[in-house]
PDB file of N, CA and C in Angstrom:
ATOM      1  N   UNK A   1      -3.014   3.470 -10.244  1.00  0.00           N
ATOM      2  CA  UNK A   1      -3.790   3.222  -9.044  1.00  0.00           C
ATOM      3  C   UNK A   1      -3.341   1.957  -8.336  1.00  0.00           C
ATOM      4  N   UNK A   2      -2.580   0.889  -9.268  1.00  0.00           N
ATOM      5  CA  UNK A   2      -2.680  -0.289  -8.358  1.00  0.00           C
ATOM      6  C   UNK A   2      -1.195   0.194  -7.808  1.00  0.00           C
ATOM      7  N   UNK A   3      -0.357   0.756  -7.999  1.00  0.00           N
ATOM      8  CA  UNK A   3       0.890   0.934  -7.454  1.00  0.00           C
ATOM      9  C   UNK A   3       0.407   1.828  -6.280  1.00  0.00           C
ATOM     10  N   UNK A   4      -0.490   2.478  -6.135  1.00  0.00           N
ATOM     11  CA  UNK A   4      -1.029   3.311  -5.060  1.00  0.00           C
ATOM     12  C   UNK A   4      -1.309   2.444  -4.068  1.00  0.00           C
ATOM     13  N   UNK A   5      -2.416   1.081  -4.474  1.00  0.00           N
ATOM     14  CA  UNK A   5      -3.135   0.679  -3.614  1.00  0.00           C
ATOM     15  C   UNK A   5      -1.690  -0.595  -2.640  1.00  0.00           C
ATOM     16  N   UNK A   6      -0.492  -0.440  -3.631  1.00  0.00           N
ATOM     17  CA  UNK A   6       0.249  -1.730  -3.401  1.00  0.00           C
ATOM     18  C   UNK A   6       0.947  -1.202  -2.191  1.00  0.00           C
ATOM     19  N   UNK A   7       1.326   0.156  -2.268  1.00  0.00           N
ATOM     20  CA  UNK A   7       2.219   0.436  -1.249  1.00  0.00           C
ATOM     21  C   UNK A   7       0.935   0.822   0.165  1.00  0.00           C
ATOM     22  N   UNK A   8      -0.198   0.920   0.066  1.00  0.00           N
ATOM     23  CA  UNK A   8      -1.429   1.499   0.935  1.00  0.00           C
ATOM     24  C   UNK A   8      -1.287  -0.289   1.643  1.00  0.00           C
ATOM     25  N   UNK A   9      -1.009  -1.227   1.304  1.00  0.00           N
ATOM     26  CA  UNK A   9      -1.491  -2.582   1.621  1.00  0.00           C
ATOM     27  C   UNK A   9      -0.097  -3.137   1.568  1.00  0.00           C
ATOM     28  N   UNK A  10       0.873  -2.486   1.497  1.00  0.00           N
ATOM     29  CA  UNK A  10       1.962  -2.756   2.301  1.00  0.00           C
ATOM     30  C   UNK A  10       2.855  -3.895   1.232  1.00  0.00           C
ATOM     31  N   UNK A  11       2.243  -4.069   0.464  1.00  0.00           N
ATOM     32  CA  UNK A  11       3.230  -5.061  -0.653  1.00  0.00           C
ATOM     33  C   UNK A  11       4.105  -4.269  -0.971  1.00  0.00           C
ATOM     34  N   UNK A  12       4.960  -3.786  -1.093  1.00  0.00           N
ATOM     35  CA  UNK A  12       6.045  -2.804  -0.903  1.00  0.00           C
ATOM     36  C   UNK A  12       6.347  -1.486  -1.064  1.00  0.00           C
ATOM     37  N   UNK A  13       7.996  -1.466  -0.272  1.00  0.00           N
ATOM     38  CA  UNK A  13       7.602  -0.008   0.479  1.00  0.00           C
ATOM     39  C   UNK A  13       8.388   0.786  -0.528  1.00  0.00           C
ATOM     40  N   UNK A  14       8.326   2.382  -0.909  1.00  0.00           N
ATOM     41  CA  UNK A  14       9.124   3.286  -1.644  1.00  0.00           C
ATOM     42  C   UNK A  14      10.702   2.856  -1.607  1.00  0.00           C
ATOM     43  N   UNK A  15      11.113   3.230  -2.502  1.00  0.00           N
ATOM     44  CA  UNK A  15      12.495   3.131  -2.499  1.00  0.00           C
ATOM     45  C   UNK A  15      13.227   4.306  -1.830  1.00  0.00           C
ATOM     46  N   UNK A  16      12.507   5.758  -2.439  1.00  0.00           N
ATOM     47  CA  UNK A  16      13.191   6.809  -1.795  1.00  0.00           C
ATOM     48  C   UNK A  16      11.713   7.575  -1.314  1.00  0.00           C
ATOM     49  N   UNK A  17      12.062   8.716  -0.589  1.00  0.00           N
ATOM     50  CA  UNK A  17      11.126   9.483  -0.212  1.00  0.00           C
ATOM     51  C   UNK A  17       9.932   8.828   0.795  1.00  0.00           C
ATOM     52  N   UNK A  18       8.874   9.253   1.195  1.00  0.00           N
ATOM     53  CA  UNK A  18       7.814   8.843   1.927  1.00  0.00           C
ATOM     54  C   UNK A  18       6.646   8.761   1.325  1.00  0.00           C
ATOM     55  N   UNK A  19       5.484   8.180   1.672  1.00  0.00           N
ATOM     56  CA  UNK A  19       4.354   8.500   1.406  1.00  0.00           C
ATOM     57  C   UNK A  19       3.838   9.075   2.614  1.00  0.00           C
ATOM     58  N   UNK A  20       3.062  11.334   2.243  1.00  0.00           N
ATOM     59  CA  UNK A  20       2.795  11.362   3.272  1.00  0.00           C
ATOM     60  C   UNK A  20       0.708  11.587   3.419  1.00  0.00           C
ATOM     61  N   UNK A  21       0.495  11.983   3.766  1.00  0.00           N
ATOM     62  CA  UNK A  21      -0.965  12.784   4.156  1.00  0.00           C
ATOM     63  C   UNK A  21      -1.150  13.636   5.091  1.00  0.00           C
ATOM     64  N   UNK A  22      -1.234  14.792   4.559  1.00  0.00           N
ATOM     65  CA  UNK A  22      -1.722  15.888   5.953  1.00  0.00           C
ATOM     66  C   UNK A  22      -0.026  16.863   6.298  1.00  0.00           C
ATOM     67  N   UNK A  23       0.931  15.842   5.326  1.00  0.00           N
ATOM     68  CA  UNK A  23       2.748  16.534   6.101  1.00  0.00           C
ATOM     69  C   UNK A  23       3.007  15.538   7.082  1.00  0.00           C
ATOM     70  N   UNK A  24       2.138  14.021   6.971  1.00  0.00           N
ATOM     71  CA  UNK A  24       2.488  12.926   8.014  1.00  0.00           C
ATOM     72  C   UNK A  24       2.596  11.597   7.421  1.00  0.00           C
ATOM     73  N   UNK A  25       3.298  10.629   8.022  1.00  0.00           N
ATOM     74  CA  UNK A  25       3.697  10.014   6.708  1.00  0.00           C
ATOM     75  C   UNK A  25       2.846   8.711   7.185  1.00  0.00           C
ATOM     76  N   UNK A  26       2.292   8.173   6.010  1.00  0.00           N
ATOM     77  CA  UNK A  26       1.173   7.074   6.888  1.00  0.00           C
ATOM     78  C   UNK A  26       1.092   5.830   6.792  1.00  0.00           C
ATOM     79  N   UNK A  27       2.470   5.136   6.466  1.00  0.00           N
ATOM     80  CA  UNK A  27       3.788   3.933   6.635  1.00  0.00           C
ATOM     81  C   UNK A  27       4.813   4.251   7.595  1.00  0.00           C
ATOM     82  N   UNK A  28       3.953   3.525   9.347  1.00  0.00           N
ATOM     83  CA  UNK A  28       4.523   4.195   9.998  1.00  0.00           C
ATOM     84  C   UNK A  28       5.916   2.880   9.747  1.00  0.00           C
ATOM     85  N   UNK A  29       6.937   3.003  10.912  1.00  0.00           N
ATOM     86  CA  UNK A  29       8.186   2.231  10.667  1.00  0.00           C
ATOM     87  C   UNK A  29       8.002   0.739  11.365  1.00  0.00           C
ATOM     88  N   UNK A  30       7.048   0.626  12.211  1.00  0.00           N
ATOM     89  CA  UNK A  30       6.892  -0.843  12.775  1.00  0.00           C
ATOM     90  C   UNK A  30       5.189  -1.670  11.814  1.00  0.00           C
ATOM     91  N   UNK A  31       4.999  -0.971  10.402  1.00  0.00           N
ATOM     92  CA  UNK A  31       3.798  -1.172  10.115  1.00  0.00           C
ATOM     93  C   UNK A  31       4.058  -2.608   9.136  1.00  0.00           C
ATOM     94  N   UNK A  32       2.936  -3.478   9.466  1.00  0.00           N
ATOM     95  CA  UNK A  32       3.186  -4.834   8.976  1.00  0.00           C
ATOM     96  C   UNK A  32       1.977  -5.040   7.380  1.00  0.00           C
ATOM     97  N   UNK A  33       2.437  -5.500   6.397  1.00  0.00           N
ATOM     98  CA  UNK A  33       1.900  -6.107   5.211  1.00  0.00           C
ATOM     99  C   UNK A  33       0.537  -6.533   5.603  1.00  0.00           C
ATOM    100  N   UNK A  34      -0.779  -6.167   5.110  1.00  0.00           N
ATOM    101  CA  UNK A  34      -1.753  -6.669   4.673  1.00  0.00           C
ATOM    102  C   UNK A  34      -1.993  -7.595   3.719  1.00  0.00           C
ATOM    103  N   UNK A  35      -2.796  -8.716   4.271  1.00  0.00           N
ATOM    104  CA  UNK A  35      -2.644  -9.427   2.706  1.00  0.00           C
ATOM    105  C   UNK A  35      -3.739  -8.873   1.679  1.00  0.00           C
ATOM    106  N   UNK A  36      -3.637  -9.132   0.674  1.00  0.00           N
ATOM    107  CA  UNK A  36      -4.275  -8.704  -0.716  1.00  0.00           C
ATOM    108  C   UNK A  36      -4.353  -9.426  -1.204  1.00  0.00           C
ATOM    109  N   UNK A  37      -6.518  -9.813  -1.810  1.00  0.00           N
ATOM    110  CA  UNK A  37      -7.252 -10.704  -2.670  1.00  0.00           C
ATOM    111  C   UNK A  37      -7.109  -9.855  -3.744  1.00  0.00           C
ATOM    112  N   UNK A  38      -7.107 -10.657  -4.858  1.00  0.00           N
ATOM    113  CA  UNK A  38      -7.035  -9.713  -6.073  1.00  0.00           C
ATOM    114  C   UNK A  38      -8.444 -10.989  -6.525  1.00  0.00           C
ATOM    115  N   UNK A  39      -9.013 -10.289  -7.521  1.00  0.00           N
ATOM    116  CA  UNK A  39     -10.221 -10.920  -8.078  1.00  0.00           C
ATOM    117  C   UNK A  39     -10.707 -10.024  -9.363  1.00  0.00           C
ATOM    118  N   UNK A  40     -10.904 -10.837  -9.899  1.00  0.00           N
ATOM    119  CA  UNK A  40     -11.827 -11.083 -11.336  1.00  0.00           C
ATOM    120  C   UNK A  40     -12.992 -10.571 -11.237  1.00  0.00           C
ATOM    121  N   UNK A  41     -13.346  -9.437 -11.940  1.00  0.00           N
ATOM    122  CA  UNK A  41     -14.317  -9.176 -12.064  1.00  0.00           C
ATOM    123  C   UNK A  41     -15.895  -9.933 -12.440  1.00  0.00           C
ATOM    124  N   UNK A  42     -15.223 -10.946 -13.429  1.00  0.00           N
ATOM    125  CA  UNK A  42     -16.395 -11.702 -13.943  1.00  0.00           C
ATOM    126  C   UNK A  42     -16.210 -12.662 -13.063  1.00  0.00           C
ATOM    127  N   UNK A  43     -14.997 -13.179 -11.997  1.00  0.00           N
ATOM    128  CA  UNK A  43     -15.213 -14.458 -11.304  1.00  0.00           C
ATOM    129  C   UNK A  43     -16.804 -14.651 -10.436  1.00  0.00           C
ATOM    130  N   UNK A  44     -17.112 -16.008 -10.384  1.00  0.00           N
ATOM    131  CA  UNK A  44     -18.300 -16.329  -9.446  1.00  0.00           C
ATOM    132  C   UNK A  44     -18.297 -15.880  -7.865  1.00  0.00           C
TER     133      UNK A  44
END
């Protein structure tokens, strides 16, 4: 799942092939990196 969520949030992209949805691919080619909090479950 986190390799799912890494390429969904743009921390990097496939090496080969696409990611698509629907037969459309939904990393379009001008699409820019989200940043990503990662957190601790037990953190405050």
């Amino acid at each position: 799942m986190w390799t799912l969520g890494r390429l969904f949030a743009g921390s990097f992209r496939p090496v080969e092939g696409a990611v698509l949805r629907g037969g459309r691919p939904i990393l379009p080619a001008g699409f820019r990196p989200v940043p990503m909090i990662h957190q601790h479950p037990g953190a405050p």
